[in-house]
C-alpha atoms as a PDB file:
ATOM      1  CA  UNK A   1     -37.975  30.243 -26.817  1.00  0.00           C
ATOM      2  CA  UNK A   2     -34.551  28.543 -26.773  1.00  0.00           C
ATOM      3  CA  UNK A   3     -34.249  24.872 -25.800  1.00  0.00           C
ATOM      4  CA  UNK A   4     -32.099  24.077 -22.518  1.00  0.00           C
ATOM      5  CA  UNK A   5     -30.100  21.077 -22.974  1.00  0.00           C
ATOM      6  CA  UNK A   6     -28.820  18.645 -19.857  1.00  0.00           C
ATOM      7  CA  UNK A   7     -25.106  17.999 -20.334  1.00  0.00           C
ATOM      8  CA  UNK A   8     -24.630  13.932 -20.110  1.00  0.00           C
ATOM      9  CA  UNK A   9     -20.676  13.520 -18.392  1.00  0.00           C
ATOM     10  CA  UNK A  10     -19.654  10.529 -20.909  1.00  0.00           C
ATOM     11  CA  UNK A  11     -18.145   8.665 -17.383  1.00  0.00           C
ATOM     12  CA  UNK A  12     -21.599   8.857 -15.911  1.00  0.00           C
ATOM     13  CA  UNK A  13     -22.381   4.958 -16.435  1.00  0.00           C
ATOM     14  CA  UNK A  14     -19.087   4.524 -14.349  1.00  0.00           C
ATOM     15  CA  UNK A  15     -19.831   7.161 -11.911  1.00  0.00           C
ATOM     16  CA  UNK A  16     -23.059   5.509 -11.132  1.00  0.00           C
ATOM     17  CA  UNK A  17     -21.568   2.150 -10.642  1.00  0.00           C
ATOM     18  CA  UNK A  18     -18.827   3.802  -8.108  1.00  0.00           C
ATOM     19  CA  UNK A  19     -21.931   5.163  -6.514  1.00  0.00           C
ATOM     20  CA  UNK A  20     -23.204   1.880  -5.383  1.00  0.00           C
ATOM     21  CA  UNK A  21     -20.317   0.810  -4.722  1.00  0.00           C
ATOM     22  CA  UNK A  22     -19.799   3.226  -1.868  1.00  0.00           C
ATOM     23  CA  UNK A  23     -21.978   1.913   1.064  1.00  0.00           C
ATOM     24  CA  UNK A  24     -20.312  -1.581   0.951  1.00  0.00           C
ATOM     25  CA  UNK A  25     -17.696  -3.002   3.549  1.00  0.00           C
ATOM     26  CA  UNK A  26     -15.499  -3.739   0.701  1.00  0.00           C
ATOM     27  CA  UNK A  27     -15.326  -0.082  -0.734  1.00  0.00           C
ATOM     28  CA  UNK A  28     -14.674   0.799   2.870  1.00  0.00           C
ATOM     29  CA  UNK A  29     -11.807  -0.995   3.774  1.00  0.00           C
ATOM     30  CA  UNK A  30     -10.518   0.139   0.378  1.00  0.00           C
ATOM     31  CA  UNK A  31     -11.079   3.763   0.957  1.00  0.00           C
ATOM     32  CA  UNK A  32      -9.016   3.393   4.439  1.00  0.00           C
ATOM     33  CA  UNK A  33      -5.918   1.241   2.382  1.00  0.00           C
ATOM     34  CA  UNK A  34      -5.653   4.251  -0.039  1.00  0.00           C
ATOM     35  CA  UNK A  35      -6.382   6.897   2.418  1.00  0.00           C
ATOM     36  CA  UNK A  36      -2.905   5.506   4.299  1.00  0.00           C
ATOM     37  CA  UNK A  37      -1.045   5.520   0.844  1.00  0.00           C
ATOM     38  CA  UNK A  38      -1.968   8.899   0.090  1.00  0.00           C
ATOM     39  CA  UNK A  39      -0.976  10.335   3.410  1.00  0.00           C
ATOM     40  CA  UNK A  40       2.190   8.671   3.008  1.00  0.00           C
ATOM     41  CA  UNK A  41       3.111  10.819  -0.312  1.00  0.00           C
ATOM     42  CA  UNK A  42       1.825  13.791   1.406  1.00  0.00           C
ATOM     43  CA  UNK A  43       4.277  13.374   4.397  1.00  0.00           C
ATOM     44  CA  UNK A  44       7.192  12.361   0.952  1.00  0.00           C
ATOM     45  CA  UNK A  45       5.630  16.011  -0.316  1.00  0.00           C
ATOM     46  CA  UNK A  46       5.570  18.343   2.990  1.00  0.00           C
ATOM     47  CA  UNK A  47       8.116  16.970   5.325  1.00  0.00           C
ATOM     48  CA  UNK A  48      11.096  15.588   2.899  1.00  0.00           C
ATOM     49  CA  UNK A  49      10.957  18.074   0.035  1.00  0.00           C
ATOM     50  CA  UNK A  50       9.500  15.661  -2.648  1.00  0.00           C
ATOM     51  CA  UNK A  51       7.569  18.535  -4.272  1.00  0.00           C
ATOM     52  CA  UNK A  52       9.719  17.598  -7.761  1.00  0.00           C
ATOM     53  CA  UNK A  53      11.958  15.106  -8.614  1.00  0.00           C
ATOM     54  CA  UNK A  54      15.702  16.647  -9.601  1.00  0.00           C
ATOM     55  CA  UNK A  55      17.311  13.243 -11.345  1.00  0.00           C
ATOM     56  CA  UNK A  56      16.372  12.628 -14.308  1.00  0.00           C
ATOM     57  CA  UNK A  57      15.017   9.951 -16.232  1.00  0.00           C
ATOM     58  CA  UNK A  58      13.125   6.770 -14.850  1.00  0.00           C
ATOM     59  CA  UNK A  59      15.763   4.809 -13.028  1.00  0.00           C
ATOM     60  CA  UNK A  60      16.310   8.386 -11.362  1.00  0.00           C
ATOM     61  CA  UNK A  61      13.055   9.372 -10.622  1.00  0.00           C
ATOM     62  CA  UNK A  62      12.575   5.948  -8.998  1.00  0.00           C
ATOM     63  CA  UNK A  63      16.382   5.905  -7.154  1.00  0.00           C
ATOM     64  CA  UNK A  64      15.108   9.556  -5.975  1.00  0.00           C
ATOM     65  CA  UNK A  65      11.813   8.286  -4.965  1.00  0.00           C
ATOM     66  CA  UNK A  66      13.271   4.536  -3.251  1.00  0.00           C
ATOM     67  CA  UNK A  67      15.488   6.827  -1.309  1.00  0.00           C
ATOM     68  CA  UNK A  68      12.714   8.801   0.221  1.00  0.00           C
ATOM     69  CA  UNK A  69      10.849   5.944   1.031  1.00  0.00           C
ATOM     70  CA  UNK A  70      13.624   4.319   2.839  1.00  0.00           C
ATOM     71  CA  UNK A  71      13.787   7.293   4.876  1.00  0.00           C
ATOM     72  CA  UNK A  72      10.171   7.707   5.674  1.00  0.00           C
ATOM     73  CA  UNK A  73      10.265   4.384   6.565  1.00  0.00           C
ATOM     74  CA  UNK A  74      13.710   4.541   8.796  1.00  0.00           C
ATOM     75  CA  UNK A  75      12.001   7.451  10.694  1.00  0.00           C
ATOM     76  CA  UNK A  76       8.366   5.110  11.159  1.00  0.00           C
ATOM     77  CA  UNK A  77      10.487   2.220  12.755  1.00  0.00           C
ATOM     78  CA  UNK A  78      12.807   4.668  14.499  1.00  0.00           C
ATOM     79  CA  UNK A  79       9.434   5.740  16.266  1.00  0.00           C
ATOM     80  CA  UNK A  80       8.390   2.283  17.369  1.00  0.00           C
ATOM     81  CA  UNK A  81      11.283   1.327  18.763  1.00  0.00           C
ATOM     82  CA  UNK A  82      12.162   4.528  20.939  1.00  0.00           C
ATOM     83  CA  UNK A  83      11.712   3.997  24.460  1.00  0.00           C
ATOM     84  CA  UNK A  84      11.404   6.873  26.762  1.00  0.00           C
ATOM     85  CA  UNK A  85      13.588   6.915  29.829  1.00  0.00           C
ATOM     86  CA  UNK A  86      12.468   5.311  32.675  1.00  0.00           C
ATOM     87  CA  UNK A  87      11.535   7.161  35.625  1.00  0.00           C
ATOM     88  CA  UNK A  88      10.869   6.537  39.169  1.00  0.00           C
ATOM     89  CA  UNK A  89      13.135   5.375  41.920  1.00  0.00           C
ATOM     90  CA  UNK A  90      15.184   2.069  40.120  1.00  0.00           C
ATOM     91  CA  UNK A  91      16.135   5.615  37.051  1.00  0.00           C
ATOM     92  CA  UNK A  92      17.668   7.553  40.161  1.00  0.00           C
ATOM     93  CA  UNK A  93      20.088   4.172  41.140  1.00  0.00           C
ATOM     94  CA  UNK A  94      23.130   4.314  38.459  1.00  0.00           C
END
């Protein structure tokens, strides 16, 4: 009869580890900090064509990127700051 054999992952010291880690307030909070960053390159990805960088090199990759970012970041305080119209009777006095 053949022997079975249990595969051992190599990471699975570090695997357990991130396993206790998980029920803490600490790992937590840290799961909600990168849970905003990563939504934030998903918006880069699907809304402002970031799929691929076209410049090359590092200094373009990161002008390509910076630029993105400033206008992710143009459009999030563009948001605050809009003010709807008002309505009621003082909107109907001009």
């Amino acid at each position: 009869m053949p022997q079975r054999r249990i595969m051992h992952d190599v990471n699975e010291d570090a695997r357990d580890v991130a396993r206790a880690l998980m029920g803490t307030p600490e790992y937590e909070k840290s799961r909600d900090e990168r849970k905003k960053v990563e939504m934030k390159f998903a918006h880069l990805k699907c809304h402002h064509g970031l799929e691929r960088l076209r410049l090359r090199g590092r200094s373009g990759a990161r002008d390509e990127f910076t630029l993105a970012a400033i206008v992710q970041n143009l459009k999030t305080l563009a948001n605050h700051i809009w003010l709807p119209p008002p309505s009621g009777p003082a909107a109907c006095v001009a």
